[in-house]
PDB file of N, CA and C in Angstrom:
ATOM      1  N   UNK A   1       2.811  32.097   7.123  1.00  0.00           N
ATOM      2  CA  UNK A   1       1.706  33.020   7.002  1.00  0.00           C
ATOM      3  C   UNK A   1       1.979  34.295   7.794  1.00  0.00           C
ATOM      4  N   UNK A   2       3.395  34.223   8.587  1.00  0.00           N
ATOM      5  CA  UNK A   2       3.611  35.581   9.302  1.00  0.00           C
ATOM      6  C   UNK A   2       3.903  36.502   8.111  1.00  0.00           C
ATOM      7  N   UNK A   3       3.208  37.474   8.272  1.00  0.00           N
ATOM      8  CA  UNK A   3       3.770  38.954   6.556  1.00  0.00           C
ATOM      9  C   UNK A   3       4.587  39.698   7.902  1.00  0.00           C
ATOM     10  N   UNK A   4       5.521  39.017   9.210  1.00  0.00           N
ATOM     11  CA  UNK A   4       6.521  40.106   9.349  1.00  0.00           C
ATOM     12  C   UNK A   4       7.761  39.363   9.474  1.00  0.00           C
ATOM     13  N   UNK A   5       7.355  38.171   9.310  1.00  0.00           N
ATOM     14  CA  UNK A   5       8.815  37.391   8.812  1.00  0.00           C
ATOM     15  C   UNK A   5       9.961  37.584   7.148  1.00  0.00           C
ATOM     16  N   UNK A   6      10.880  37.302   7.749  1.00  0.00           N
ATOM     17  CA  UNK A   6      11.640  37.555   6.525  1.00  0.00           C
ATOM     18  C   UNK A   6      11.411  36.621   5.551  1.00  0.00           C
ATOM     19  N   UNK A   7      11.069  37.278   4.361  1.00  0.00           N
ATOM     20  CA  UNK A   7      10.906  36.826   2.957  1.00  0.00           C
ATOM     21  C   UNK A   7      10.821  34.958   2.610  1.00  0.00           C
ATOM     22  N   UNK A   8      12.140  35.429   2.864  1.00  0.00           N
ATOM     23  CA  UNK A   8      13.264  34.034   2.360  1.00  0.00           C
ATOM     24  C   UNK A   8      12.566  32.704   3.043  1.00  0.00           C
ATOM     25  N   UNK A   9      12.532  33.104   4.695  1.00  0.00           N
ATOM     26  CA  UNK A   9      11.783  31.903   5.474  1.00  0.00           C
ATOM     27  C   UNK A   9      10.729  31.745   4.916  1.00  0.00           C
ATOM     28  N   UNK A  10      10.000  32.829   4.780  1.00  0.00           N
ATOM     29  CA  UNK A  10       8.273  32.846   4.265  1.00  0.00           C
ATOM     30  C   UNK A  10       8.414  31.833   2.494  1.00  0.00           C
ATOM     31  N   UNK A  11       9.103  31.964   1.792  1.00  0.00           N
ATOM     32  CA  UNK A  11       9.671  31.456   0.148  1.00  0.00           C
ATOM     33  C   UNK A  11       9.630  29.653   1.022  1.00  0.00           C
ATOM     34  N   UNK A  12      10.439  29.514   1.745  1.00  0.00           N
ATOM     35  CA  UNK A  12      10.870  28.134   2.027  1.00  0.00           C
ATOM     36  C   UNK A  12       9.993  27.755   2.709  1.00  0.00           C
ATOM     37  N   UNK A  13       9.315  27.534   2.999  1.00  0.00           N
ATOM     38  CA  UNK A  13       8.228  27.720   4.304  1.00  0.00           C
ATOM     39  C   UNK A  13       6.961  27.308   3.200  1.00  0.00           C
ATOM     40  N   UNK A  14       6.831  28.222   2.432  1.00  0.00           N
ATOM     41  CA  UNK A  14       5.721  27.706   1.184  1.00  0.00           C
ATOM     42  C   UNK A  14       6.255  26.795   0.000  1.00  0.00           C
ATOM     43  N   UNK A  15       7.657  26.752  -0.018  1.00  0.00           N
ATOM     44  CA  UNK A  15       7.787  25.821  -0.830  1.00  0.00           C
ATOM     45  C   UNK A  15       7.678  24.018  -0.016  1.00  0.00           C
ATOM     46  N   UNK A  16       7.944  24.355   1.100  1.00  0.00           N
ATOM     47  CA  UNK A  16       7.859  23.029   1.451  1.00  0.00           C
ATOM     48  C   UNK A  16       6.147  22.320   2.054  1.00  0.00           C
ATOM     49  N   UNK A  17       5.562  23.519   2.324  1.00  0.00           N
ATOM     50  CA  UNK A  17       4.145  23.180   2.391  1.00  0.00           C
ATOM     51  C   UNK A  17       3.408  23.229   1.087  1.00  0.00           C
ATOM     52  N   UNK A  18       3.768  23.122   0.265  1.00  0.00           N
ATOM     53  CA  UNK A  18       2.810  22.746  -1.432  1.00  0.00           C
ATOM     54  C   UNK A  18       3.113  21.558  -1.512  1.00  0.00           C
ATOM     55  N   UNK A  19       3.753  20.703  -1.596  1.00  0.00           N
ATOM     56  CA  UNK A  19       3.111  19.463  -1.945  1.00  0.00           C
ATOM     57  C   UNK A  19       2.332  18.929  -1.063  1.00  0.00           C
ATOM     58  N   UNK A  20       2.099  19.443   0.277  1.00  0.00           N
ATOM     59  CA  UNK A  20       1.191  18.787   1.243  1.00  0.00           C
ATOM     60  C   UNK A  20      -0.293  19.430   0.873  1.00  0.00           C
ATOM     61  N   UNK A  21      -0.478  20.786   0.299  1.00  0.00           N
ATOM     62  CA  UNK A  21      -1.559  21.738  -0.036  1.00  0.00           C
ATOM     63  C   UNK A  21      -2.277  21.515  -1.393  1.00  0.00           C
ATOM     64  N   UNK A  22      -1.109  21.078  -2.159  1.00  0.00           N
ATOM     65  CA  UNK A  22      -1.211  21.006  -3.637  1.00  0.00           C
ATOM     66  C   UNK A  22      -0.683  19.415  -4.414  1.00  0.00           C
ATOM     67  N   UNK A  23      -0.999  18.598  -3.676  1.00  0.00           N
ATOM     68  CA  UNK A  23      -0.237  17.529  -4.134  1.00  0.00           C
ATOM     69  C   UNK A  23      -0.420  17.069  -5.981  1.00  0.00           C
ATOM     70  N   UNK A  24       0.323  16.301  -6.185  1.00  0.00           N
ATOM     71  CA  UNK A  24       0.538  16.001  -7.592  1.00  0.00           C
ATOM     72  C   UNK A  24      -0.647  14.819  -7.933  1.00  0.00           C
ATOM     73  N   UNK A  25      -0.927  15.328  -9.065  1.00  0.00           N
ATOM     74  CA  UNK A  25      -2.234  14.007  -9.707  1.00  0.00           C
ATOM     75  C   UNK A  25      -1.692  12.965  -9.554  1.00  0.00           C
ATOM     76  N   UNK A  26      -1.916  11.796  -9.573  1.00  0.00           N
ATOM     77  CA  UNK A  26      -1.587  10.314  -9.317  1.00  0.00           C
ATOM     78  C   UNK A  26      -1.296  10.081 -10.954  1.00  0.00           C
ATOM     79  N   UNK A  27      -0.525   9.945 -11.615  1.00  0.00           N
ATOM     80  CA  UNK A  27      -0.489   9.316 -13.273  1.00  0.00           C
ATOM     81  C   UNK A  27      -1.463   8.828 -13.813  1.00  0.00           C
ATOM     82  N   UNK A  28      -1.741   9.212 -15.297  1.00  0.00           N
ATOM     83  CA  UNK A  28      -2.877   8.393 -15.434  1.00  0.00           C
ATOM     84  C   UNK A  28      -2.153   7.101 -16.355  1.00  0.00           C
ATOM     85  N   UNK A  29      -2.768   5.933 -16.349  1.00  0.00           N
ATOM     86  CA  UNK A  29      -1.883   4.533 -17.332  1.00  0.00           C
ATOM     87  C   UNK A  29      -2.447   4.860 -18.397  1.00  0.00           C
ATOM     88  N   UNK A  30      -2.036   4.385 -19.174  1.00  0.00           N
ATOM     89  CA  UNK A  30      -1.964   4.498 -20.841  1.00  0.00           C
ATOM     90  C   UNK A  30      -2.055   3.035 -21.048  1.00  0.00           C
ATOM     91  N   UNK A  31      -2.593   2.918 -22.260  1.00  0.00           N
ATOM     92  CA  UNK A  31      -2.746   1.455 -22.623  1.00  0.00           C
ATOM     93  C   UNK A  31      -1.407   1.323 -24.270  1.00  0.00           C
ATOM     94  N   UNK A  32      -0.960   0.373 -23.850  1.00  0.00           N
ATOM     95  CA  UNK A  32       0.157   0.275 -24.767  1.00  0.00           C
ATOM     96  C   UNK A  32      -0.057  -0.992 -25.571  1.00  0.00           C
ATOM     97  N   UNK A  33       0.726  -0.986 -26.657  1.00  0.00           N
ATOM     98  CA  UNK A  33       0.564  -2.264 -27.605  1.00  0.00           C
ATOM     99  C   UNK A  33       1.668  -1.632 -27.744  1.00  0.00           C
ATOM    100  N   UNK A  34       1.984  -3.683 -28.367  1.00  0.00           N
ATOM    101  CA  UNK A  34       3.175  -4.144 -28.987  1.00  0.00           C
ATOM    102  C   UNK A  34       2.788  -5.589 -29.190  1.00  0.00           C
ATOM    103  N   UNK A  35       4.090  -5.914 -29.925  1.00  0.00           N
ATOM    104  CA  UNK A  35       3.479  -7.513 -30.255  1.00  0.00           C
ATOM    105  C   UNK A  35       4.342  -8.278 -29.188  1.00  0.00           C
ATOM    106  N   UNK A  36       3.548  -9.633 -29.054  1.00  0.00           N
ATOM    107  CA  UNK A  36       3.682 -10.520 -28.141  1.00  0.00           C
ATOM    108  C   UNK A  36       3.807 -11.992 -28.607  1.00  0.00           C
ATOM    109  N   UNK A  37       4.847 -12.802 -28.400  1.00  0.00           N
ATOM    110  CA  UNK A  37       4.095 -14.493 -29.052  1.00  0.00           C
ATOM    111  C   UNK A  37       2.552 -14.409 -28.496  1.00  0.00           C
ATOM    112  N   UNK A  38       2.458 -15.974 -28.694  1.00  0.00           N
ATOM    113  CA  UNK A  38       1.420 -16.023 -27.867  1.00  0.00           C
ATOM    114  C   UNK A  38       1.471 -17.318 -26.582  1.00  0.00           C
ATOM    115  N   UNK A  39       0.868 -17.209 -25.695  1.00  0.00           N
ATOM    116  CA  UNK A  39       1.505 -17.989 -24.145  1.00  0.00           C
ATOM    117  C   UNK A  39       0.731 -18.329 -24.231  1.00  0.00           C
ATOM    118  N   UNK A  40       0.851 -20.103 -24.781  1.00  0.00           N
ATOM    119  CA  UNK A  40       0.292 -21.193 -24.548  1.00  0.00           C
ATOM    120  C   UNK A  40       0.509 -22.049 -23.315  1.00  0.00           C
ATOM    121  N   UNK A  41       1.707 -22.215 -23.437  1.00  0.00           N
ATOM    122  CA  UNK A  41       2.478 -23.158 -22.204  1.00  0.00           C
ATOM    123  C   UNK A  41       3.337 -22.256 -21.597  1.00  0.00           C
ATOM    124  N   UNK A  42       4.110 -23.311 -20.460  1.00  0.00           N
ATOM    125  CA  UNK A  42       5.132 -22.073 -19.822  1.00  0.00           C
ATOM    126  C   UNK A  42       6.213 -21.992 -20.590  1.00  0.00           C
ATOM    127  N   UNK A  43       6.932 -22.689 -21.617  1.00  0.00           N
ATOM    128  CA  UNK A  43       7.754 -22.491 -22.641  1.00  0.00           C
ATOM    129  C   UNK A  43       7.822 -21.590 -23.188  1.00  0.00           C
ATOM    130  N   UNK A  44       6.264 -21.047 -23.534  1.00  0.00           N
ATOM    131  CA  UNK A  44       6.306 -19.510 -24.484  1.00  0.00           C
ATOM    132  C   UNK A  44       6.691 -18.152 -23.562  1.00  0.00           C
ATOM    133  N   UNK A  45       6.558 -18.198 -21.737  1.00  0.00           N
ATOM    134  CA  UNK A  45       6.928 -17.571 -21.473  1.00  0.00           C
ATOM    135  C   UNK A  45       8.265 -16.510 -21.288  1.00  0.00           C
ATOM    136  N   UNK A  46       9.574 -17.004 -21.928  1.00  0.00           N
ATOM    137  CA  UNK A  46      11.002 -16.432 -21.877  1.00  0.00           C
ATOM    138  C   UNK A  46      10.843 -15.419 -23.539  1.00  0.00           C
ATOM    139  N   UNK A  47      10.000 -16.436 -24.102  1.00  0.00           N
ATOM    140  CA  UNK A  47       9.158 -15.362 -25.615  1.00  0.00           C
ATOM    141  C   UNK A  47       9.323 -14.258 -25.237  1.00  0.00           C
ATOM    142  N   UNK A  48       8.025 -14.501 -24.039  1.00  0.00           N
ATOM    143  CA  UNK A  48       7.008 -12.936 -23.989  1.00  0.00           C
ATOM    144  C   UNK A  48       7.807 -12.455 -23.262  1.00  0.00           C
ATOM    145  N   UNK A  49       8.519 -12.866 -22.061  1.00  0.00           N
ATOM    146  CA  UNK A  49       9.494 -11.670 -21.415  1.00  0.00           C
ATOM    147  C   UNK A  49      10.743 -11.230 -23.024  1.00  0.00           C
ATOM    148  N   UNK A  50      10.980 -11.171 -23.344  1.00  0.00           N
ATOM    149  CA  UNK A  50      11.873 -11.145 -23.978  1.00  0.00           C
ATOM    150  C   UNK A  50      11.598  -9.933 -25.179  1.00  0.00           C
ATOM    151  N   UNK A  51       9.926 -10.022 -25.603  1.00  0.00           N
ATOM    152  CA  UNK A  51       9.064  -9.321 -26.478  1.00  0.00           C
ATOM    153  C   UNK A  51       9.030  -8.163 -25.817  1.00  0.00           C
ATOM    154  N   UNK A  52       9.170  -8.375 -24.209  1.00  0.00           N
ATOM    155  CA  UNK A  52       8.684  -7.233 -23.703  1.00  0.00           C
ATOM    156  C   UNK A  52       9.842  -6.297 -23.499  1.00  0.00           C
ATOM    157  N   UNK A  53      10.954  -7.045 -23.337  1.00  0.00           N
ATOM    158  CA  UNK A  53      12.246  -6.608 -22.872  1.00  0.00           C
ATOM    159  C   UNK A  53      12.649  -5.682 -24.615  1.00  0.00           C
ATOM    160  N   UNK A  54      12.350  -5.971 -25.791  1.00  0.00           N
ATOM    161  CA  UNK A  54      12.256  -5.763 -26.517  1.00  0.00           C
ATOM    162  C   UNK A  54      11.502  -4.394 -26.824  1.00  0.00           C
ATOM    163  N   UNK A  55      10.583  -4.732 -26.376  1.00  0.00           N
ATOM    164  CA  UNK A  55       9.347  -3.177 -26.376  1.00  0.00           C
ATOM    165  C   UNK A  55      10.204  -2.173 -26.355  1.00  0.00           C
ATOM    166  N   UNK A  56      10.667  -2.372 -24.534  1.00  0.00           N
ATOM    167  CA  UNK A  56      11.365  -0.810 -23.807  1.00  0.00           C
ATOM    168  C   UNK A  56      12.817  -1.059 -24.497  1.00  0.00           C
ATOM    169  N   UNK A  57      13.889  -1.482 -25.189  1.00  0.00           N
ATOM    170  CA  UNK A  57      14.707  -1.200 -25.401  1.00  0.00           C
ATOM    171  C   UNK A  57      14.217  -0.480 -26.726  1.00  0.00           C
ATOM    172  N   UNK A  58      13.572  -0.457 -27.648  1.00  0.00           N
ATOM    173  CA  UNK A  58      12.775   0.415 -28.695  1.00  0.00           C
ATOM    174  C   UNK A  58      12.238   1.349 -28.289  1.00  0.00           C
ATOM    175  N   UNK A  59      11.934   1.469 -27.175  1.00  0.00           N
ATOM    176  CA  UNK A  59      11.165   3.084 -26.488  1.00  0.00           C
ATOM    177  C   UNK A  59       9.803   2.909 -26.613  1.00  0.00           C
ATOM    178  N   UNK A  60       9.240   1.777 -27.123  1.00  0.00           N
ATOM    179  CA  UNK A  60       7.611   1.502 -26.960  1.00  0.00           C
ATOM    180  C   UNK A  60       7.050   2.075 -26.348  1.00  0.00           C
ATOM    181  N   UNK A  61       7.300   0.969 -25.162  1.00  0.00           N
ATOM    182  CA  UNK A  61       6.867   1.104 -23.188  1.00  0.00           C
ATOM    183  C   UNK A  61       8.106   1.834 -22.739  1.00  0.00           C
ATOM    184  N   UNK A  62       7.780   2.398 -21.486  1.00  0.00           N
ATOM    185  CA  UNK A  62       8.914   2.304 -20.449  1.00  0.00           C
ATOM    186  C   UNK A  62       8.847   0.922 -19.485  1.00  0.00           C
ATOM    187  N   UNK A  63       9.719   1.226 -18.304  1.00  0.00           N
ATOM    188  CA  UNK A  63      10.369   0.314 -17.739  1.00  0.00           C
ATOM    189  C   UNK A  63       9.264  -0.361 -17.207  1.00  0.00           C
ATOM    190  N   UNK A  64       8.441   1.027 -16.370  1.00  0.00           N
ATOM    191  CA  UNK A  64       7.307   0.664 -15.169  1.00  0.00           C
ATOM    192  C   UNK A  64       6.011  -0.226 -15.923  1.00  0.00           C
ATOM    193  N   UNK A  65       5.774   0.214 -17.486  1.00  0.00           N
ATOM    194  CA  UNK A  65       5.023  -0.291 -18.318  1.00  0.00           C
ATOM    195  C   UNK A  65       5.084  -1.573 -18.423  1.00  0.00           C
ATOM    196  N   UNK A  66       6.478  -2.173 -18.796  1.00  0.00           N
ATOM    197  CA  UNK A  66       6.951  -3.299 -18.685  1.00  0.00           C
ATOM    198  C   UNK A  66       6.881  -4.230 -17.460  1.00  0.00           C
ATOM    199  N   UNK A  67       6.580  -3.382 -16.258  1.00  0.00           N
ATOM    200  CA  UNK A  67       6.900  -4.610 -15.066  1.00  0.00           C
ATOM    201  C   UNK A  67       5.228  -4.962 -14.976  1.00  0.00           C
ATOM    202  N   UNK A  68       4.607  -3.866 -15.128  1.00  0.00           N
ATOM    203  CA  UNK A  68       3.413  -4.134 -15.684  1.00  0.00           C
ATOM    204  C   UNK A  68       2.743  -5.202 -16.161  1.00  0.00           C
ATOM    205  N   UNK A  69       3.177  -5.336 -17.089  1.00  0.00           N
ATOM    206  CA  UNK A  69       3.098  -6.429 -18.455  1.00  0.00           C
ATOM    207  C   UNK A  69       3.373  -8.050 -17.774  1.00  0.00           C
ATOM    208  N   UNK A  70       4.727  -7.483 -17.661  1.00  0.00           N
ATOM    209  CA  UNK A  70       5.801  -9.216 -17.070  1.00  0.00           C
ATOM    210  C   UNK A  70       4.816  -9.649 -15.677  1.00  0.00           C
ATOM    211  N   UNK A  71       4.149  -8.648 -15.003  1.00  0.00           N
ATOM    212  CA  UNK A  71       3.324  -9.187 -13.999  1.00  0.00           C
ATOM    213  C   UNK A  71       2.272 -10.001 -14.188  1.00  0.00           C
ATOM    214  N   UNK A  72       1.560  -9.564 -15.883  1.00  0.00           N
ATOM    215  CA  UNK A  72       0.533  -9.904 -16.066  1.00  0.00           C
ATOM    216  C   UNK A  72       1.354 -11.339 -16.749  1.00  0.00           C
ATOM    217  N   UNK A  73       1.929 -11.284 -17.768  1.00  0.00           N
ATOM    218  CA  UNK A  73       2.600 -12.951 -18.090  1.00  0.00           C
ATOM    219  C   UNK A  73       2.747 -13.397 -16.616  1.00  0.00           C
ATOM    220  N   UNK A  74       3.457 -13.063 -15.764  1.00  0.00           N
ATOM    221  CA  UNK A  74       3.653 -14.198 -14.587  1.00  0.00           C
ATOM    222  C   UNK A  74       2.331 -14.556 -14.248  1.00  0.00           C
ATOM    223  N   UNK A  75       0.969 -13.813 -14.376  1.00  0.00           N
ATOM    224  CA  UNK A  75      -0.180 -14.518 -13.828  1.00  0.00           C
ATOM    225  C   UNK A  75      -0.567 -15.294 -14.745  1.00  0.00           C
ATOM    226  N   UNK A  76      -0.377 -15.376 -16.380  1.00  0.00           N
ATOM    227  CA  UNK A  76      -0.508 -16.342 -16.857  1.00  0.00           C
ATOM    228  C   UNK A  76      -0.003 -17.491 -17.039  1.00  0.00           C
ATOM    229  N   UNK A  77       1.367 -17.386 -17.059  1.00  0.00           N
ATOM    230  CA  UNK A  77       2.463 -18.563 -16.057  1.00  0.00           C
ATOM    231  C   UNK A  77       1.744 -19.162 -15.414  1.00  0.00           C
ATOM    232  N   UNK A  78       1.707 -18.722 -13.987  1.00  0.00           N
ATOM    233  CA  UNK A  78       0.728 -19.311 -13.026  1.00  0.00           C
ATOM    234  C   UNK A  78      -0.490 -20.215 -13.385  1.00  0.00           C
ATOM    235  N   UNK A  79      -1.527 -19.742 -14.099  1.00  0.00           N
ATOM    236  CA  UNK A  79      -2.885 -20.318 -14.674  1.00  0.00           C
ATOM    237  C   UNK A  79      -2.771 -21.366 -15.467  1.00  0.00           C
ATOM    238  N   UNK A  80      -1.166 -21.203 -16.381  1.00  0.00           N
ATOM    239  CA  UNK A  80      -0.968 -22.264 -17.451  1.00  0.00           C
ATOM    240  C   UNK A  80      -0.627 -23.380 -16.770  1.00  0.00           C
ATOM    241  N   UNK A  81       0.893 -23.554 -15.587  1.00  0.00           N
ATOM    242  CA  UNK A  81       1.462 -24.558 -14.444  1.00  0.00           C
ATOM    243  C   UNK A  81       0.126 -24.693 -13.734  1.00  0.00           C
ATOM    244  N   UNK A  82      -0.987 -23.929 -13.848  1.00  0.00           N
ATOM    245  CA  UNK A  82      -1.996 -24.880 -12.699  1.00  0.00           C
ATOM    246  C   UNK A  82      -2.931 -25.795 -13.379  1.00  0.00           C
ATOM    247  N   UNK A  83      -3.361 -25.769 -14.593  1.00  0.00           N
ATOM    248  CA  UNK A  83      -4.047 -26.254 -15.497  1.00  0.00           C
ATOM    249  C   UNK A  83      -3.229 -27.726 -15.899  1.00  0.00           C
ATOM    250  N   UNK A  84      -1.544 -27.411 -16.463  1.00  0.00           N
ATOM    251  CA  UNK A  84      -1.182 -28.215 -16.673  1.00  0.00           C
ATOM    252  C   UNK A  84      -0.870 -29.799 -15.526  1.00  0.00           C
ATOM    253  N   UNK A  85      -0.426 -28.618 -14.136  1.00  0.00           N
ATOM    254  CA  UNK A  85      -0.520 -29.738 -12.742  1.00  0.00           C
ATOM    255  C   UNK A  85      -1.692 -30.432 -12.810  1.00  0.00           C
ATOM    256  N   UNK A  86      -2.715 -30.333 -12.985  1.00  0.00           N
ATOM    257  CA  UNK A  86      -4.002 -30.609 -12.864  1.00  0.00           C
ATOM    258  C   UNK A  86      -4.107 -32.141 -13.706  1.00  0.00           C
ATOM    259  N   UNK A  87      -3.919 -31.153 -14.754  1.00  0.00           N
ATOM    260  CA  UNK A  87      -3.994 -32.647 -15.707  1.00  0.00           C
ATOM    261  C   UNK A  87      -3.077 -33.686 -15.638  1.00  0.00           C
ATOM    262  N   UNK A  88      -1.842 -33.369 -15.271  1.00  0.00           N
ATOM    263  CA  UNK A  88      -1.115 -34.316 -14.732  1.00  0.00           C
ATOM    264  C   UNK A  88      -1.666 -35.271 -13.651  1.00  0.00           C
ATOM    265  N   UNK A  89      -2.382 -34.775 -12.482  1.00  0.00           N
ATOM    266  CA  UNK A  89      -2.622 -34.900 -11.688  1.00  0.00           C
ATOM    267  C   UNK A  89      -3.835 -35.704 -11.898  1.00  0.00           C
ATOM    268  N   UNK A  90      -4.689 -35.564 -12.344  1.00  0.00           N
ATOM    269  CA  UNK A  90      -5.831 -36.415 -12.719  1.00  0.00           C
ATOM    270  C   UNK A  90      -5.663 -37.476 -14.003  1.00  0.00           C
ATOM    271  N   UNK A  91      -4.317 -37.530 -14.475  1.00  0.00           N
ATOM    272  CA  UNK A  91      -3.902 -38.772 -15.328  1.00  0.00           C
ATOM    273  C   UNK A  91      -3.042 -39.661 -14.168  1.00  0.00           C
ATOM    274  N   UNK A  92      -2.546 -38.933 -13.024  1.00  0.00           N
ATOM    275  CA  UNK A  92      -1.676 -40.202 -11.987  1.00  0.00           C
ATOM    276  C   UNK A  92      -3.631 -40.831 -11.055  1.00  0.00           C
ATOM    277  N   UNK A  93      -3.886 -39.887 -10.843  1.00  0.00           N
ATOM    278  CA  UNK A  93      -5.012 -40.635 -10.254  1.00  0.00           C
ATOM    279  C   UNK A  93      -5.892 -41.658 -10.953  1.00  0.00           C
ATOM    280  N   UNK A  94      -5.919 -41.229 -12.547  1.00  0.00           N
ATOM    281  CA  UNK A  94      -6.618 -42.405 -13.187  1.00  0.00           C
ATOM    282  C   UNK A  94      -6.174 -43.906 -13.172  1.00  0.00           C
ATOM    283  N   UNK A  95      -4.257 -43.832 -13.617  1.00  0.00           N
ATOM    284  CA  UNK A  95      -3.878 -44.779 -13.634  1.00  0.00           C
ATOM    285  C   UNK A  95      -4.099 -45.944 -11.994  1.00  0.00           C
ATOM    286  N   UNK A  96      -4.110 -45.077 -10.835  1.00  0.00           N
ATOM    287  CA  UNK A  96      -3.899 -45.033  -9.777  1.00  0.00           C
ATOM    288  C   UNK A  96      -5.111 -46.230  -9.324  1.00  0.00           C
ATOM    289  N   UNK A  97      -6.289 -45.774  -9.675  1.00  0.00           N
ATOM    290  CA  UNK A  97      -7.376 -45.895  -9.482  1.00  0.00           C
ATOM    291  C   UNK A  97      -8.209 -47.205 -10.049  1.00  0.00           C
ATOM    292  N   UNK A  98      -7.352 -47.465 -11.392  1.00  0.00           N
ATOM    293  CA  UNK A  98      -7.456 -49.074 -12.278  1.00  0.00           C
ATOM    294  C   UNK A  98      -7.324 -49.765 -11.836  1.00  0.00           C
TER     295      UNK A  98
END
């Protein structure tokens, strides 16, 4: 902000204080489609990674879109192995329990 400094400092000086003054919008997400099996069990999951891996090599999604995605299959992974433990689990206790 000195106007008796030289130029050049004053140029560099404001270029490096704008992104602190002026920072960049945060991205906005986009909602994407593509096709998917469908994840019944954890079997269908190497499907859906694979559908997805599929997407971004077509230019669908990008990459970040994709980890996206594979995050959301791994939480269904998860929900499917806990459902299925379960029932396992309450068929050893039945027998258990006779």
């Amino acid at each position: 902000m000195d106007e008796n400094a030289d130029q050049k400092r004053r140029d560099w000086a404001a270029e490096k204080a704008a992104a602190f003054i002026h920072p960049r919008p945060a991205p906005t997400p986009r909602a994407v489609q593509f096709q998917l099996p469908t994840i019944d069990t954890a079997k269908d999951m190497p499907g859906a990674i694979a559908g997805v891996l599929k997407a971004v090599t077509e230019g669908e999604i990008s990459p970040s879109e994709a980890q996206s995605v594979v995050a959301i299959i791994e939480a269904q992974r998860k929900a499917v192995e806990t459902t299925d433990l379960l029932e396992r689990i309450e068929a050893l206790e039945g027998r258990v329990t006779r």
